[in-house]
C-alpha atoms as a PDB file:
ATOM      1  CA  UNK A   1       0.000   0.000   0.000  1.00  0.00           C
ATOM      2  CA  UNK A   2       1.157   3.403  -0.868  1.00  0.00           C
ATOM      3  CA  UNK A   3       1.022   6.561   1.657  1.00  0.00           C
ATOM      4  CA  UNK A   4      -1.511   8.054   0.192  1.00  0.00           C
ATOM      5  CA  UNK A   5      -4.046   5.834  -0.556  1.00  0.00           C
ATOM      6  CA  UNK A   6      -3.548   5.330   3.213  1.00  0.00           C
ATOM      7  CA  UNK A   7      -4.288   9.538   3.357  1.00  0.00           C
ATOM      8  CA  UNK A   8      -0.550  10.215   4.243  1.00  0.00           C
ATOM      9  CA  UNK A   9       1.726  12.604   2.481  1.00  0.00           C
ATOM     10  CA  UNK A  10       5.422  12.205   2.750  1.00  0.00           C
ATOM     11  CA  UNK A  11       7.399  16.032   3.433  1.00  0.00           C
ATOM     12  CA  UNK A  12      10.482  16.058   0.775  1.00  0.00           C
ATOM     13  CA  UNK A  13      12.139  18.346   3.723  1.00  0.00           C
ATOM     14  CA  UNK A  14      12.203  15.967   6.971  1.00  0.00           C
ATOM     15  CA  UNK A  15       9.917  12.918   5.849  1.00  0.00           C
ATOM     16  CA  UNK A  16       7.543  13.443   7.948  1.00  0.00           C
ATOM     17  CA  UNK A  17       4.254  12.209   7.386  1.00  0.00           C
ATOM     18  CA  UNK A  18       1.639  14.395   7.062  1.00  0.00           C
ATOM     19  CA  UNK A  19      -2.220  13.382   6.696  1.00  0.00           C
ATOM     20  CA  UNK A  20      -4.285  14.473   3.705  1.00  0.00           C
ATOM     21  CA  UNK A  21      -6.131  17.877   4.440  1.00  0.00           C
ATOM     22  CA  UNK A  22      -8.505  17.940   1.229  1.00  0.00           C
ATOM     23  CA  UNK A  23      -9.808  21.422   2.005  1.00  0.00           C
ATOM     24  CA  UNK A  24      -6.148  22.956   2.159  1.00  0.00           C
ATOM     25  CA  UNK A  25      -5.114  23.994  -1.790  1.00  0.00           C
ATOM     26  CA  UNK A  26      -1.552  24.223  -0.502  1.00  0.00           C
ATOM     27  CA  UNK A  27      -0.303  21.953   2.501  1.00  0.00           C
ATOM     28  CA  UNK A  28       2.112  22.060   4.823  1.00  0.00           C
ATOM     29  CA  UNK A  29       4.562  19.777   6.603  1.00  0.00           C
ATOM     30  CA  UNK A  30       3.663  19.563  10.376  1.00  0.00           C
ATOM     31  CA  UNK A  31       6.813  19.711  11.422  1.00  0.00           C
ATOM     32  CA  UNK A  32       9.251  22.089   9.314  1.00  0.00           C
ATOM     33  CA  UNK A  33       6.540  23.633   7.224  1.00  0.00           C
ATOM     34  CA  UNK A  34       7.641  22.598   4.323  1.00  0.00           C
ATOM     35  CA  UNK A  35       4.933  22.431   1.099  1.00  0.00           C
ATOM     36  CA  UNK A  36       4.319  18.927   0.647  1.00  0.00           C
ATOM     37  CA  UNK A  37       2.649  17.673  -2.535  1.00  0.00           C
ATOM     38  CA  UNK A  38       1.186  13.901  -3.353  1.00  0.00           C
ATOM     39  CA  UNK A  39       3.535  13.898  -6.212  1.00  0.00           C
ATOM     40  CA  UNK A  40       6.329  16.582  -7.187  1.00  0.00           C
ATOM     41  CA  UNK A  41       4.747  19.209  -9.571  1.00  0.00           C
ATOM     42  CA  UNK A  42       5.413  18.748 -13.551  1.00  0.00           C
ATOM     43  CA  UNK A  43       8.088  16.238 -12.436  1.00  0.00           C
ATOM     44  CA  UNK A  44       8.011  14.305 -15.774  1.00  0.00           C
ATOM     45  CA  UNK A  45       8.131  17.410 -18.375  1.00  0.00           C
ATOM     46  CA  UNK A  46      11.131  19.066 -15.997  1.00  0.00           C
ATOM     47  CA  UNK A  47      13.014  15.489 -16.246  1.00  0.00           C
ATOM     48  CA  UNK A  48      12.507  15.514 -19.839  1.00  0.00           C
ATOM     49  CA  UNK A  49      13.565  19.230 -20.553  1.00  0.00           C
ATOM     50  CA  UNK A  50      16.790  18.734 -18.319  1.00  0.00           C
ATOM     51  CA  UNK A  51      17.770  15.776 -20.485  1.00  0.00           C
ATOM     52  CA  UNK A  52      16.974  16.757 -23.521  1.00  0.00           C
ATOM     53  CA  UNK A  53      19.053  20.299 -23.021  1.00  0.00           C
ATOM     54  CA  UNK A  54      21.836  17.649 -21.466  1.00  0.00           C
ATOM     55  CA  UNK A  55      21.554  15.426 -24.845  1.00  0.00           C
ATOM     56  CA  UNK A  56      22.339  18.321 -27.100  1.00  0.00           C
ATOM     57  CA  UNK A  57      25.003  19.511 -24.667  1.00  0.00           C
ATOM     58  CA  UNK A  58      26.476  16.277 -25.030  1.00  0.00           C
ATOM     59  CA  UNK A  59      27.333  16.634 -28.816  1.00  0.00           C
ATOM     60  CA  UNK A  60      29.625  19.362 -28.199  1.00  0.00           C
ATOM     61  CA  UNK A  61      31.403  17.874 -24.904  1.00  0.00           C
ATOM     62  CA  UNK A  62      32.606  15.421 -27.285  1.00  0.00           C
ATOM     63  CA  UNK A  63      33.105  17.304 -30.293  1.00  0.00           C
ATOM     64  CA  UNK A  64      34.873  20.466 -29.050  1.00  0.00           C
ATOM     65  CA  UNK A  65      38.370  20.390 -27.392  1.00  0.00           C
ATOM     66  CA  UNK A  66      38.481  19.434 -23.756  1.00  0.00           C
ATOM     67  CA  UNK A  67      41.724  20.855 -22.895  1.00  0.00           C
ATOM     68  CA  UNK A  68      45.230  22.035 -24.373  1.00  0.00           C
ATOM     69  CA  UNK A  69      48.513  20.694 -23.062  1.00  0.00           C
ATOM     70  CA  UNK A  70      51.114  22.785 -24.203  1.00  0.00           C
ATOM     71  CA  UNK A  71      54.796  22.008 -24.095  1.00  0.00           C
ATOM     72  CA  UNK A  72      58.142  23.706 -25.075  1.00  0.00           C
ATOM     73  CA  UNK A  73      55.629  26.142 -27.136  1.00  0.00           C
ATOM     74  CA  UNK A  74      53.782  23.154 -28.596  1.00  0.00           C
ATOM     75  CA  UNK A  75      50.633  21.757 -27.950  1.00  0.00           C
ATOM     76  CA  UNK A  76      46.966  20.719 -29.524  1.00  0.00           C
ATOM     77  CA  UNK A  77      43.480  20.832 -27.993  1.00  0.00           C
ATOM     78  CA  UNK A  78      42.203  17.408 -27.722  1.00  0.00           C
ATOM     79  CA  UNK A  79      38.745  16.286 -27.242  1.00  0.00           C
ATOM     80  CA  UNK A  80      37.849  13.512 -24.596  1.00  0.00           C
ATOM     81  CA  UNK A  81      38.268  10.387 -27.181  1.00  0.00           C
ATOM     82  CA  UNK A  82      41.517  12.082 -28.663  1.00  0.00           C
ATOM     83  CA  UNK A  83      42.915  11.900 -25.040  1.00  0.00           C
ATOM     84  CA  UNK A  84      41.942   8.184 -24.587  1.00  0.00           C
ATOM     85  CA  UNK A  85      43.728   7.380 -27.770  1.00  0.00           C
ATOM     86  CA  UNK A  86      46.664   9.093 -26.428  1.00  0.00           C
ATOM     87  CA  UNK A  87      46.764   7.983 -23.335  1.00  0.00           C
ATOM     88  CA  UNK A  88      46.521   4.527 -24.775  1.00  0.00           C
ATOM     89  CA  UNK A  89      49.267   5.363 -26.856  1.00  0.00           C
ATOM     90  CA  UNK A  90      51.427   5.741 -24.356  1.00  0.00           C
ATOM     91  CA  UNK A  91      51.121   2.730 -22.641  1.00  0.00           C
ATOM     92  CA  UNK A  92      48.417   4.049 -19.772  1.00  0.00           C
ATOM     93  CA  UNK A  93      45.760   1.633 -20.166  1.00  0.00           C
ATOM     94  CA  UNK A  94      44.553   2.227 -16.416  1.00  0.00           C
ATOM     95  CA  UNK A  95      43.828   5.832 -16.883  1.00  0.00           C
ATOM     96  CA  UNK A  96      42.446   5.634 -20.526  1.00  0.00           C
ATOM     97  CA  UNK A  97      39.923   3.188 -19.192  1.00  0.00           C
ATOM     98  CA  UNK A  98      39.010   5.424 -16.099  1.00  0.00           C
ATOM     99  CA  UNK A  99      38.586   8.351 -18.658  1.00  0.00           C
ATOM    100  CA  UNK A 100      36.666   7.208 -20.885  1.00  0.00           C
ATOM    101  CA  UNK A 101      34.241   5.178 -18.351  1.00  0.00           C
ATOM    102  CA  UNK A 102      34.195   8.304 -16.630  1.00  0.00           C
ATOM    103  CA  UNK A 103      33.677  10.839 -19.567  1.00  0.00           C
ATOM    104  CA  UNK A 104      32.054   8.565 -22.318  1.00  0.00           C
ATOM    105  CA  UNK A 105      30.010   5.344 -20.771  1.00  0.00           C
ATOM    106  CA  UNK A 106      28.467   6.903 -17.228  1.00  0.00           C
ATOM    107  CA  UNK A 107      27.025  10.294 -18.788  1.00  0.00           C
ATOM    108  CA  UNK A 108      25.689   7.873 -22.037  1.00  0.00           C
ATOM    109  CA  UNK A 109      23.932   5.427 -19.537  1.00  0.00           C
ATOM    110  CA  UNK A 110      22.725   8.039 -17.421  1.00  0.00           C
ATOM    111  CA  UNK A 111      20.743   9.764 -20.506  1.00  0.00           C
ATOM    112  CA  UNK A 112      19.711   6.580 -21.703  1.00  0.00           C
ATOM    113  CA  UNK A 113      19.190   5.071 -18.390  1.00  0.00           C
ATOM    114  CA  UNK A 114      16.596   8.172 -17.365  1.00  0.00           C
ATOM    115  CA  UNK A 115      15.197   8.363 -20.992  1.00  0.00           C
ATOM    116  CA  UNK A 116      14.136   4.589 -20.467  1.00  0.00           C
ATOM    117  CA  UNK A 117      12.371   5.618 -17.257  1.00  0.00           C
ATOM    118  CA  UNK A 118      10.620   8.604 -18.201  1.00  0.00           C
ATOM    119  CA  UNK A 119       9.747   6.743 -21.460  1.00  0.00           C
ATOM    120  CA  UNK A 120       8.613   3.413 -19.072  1.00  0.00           C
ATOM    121  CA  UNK A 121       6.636   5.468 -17.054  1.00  0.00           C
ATOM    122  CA  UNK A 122       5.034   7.648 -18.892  1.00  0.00           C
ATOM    123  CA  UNK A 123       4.167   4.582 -21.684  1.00  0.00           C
ATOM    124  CA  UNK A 124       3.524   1.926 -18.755  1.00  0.00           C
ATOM    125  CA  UNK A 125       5.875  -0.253 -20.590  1.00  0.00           C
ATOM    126  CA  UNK A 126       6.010  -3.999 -19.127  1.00  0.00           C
ATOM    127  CA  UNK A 127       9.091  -3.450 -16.748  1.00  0.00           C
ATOM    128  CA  UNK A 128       9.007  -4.484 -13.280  1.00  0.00           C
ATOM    129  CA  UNK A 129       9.023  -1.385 -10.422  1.00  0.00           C
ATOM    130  CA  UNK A 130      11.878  -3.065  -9.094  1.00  0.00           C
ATOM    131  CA  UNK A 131      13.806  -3.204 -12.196  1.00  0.00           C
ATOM    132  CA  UNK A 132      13.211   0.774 -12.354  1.00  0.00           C
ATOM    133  CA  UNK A 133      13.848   1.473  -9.116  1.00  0.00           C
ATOM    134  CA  UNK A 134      16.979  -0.136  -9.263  1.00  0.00           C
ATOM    135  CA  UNK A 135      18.497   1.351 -12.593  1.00  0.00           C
ATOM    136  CA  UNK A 136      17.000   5.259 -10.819  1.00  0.00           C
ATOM    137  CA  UNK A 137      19.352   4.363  -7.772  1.00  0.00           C
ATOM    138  CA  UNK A 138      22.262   3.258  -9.450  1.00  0.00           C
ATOM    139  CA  UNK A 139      21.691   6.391 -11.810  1.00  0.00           C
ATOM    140  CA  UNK A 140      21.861   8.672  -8.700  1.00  0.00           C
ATOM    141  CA  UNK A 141      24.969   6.597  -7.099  1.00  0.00           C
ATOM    142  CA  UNK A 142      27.014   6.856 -10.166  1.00  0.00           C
ATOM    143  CA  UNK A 143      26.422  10.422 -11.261  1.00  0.00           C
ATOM    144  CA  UNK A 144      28.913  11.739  -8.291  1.00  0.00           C
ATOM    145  CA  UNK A 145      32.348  10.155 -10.797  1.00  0.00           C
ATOM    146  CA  UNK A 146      30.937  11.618 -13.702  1.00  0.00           C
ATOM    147  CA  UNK A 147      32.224  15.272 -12.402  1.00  0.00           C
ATOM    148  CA  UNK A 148      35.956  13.377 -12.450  1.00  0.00           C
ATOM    149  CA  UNK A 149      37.242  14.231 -15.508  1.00  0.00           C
ATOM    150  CA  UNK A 150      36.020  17.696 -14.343  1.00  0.00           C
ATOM    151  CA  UNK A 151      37.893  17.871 -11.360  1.00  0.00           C
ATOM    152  CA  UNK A 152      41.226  16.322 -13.122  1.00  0.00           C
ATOM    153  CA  UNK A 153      41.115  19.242 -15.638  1.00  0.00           C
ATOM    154  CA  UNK A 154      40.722  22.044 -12.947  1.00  0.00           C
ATOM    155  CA  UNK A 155      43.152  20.490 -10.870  1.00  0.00           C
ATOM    156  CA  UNK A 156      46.122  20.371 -13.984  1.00  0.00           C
ATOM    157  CA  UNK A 157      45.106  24.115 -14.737  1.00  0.00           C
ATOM    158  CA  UNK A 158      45.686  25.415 -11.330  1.00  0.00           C
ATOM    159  CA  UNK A 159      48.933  23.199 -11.289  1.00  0.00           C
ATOM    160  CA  UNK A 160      50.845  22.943 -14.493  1.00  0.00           C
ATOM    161  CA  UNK A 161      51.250  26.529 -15.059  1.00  0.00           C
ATOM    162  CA  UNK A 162      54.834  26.835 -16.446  1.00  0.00           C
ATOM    163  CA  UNK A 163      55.026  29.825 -19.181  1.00  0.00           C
ATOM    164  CA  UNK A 164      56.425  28.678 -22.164  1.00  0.00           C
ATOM    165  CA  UNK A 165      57.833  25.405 -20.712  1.00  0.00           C
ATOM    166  CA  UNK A 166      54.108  23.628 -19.696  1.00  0.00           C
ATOM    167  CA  UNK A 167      51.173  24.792 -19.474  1.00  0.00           C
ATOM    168  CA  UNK A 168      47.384  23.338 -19.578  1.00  0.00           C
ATOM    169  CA  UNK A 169      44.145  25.179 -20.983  1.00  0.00           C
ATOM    170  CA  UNK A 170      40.657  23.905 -20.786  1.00  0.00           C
ATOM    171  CA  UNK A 171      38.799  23.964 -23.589  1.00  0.00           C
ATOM    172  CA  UNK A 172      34.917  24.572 -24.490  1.00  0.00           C
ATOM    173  CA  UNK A 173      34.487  21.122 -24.273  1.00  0.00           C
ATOM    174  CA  UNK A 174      34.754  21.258 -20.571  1.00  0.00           C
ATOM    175  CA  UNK A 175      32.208  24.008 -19.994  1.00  0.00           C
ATOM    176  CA  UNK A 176      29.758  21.535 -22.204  1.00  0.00           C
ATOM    177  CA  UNK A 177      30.614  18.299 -20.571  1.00  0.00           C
ATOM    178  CA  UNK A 178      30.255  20.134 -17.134  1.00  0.00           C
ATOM    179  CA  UNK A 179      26.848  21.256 -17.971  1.00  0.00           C
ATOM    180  CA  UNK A 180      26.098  17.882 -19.199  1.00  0.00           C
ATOM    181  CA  UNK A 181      26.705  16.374 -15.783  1.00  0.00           C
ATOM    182  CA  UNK A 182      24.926  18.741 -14.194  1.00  0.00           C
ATOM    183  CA  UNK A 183      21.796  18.950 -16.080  1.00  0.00           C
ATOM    184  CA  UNK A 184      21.323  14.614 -15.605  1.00  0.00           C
ATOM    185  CA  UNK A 185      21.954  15.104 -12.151  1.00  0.00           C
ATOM    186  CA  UNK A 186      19.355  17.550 -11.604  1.00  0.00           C
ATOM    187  CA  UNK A 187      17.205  15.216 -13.933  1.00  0.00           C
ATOM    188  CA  UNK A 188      17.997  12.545 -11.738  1.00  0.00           C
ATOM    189  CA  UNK A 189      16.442  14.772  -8.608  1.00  0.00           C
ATOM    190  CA  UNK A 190      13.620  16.110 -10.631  1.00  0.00           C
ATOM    191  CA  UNK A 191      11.995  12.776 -11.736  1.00  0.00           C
ATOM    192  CA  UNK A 192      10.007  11.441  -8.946  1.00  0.00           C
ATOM    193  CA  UNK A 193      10.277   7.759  -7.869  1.00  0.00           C
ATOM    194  CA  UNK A 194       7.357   7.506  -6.909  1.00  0.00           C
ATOM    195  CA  UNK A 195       5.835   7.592 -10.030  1.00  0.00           C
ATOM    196  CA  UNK A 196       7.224   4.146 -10.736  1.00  0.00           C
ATOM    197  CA  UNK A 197       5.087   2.529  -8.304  1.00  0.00           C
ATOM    198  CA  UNK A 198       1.922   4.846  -9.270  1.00  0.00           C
ATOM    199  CA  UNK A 199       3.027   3.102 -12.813  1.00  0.00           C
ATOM    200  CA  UNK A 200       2.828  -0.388 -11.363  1.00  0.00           C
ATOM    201  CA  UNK A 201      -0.268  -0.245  -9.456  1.00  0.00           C
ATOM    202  CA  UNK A 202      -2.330   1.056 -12.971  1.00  0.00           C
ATOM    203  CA  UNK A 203      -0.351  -2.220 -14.640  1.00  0.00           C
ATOM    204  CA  UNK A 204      -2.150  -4.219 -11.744  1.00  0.00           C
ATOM    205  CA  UNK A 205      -5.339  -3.120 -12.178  1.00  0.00           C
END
């Protein structure tokens, strides 16, 4: 049985639960006042408008330049595959894999892992709640690495800053592959899990 078809409504804020007051247009949380709704507002069409602006974002994280090494006056932006090629290159099979797991396989599963469940719920496709619920959680568990590639950049910039000799630039890539993490994550927060099980109980009936 769900909350509210027991009259409950969870708060978002402290998860307390509050009961149903049909005659109040905007409720409350009992305990931190927080608005509490049966279901977050427009949850599906905000999902869907933070991943598709991601998916176009995505084209030119991995079409622009990522980043510049420069050396001895010498250098050439490179975009995320060009840098697993040369890492690969030069023998760092370790790294290249973390890179482009990192930079190329978590942000594609996490659009196509959040398309699937918009597209699921929204189509009540025959896929278990628990198969959902499980790909939304690991979605929201592995977001958090896709910022490394992120980090790694910001960190060489602030480090290898030696004139002429070395130096590192990031490119526009970066800005668009940062913005591309962000905007799934926020998907990720935006989409309501509780819709899945709303899903499953009209499958039921």
């Amino acid at each position: 049985m769900r909350a509210i078809d027991a009259g409950l409504l969870v708060c978002h804020e402290c998860h307390q639960l509050n009961p149903i007051e049909p005659e109040v247009e905007h409720q409350h949380c009992s305990r931190c006042g927080g608005l509490v709704h049966a279901r977050r507002p427009n949850s599906l069409v905000r999902t869907w408008a933070l991943l598709l602006t991601s998916a176009l974002l995505y084209i030119p994280a991995n079409v622009l330049p990522i980043m510049t090494i420069n050396s001895l006056g010498k250098g050439a932006p490179a975009t995320i595959m060009e840098g697993v090629v040369e890492l690969l290159q030069h023998g760092m099979l370790p790294i290249a894999a973390v890179v482009f797991i990192a930079s190329i396989l978590v942000p594609t599963f996490k659009l196509v892992g959040i398309a699937l469940l918009l597209y699921s719920v929204q189509r009540h496709q025959p896929m278990s709640a628990r198969q959902r619920i499980l790909m939304y959680r690991f979605i929201e568990w592995i977001g958090r690495w896709s910022m490394l590639d992120i980090f790694v950049i910001a960190i060489l910039v602030a480090l290898v800053n030696f004139g002429s000799l070395a130096s590192i630039e990031a490119g526009a890539g970066a800005a668009a592959f940062a913005s591309v993490v962000i905007l799934t994550m926020l998907a990720a927060l935006t989409f309501d899990p509780r819709l899945i099980w709303d899903n499953t109980e009209t499958n039921h009936d």
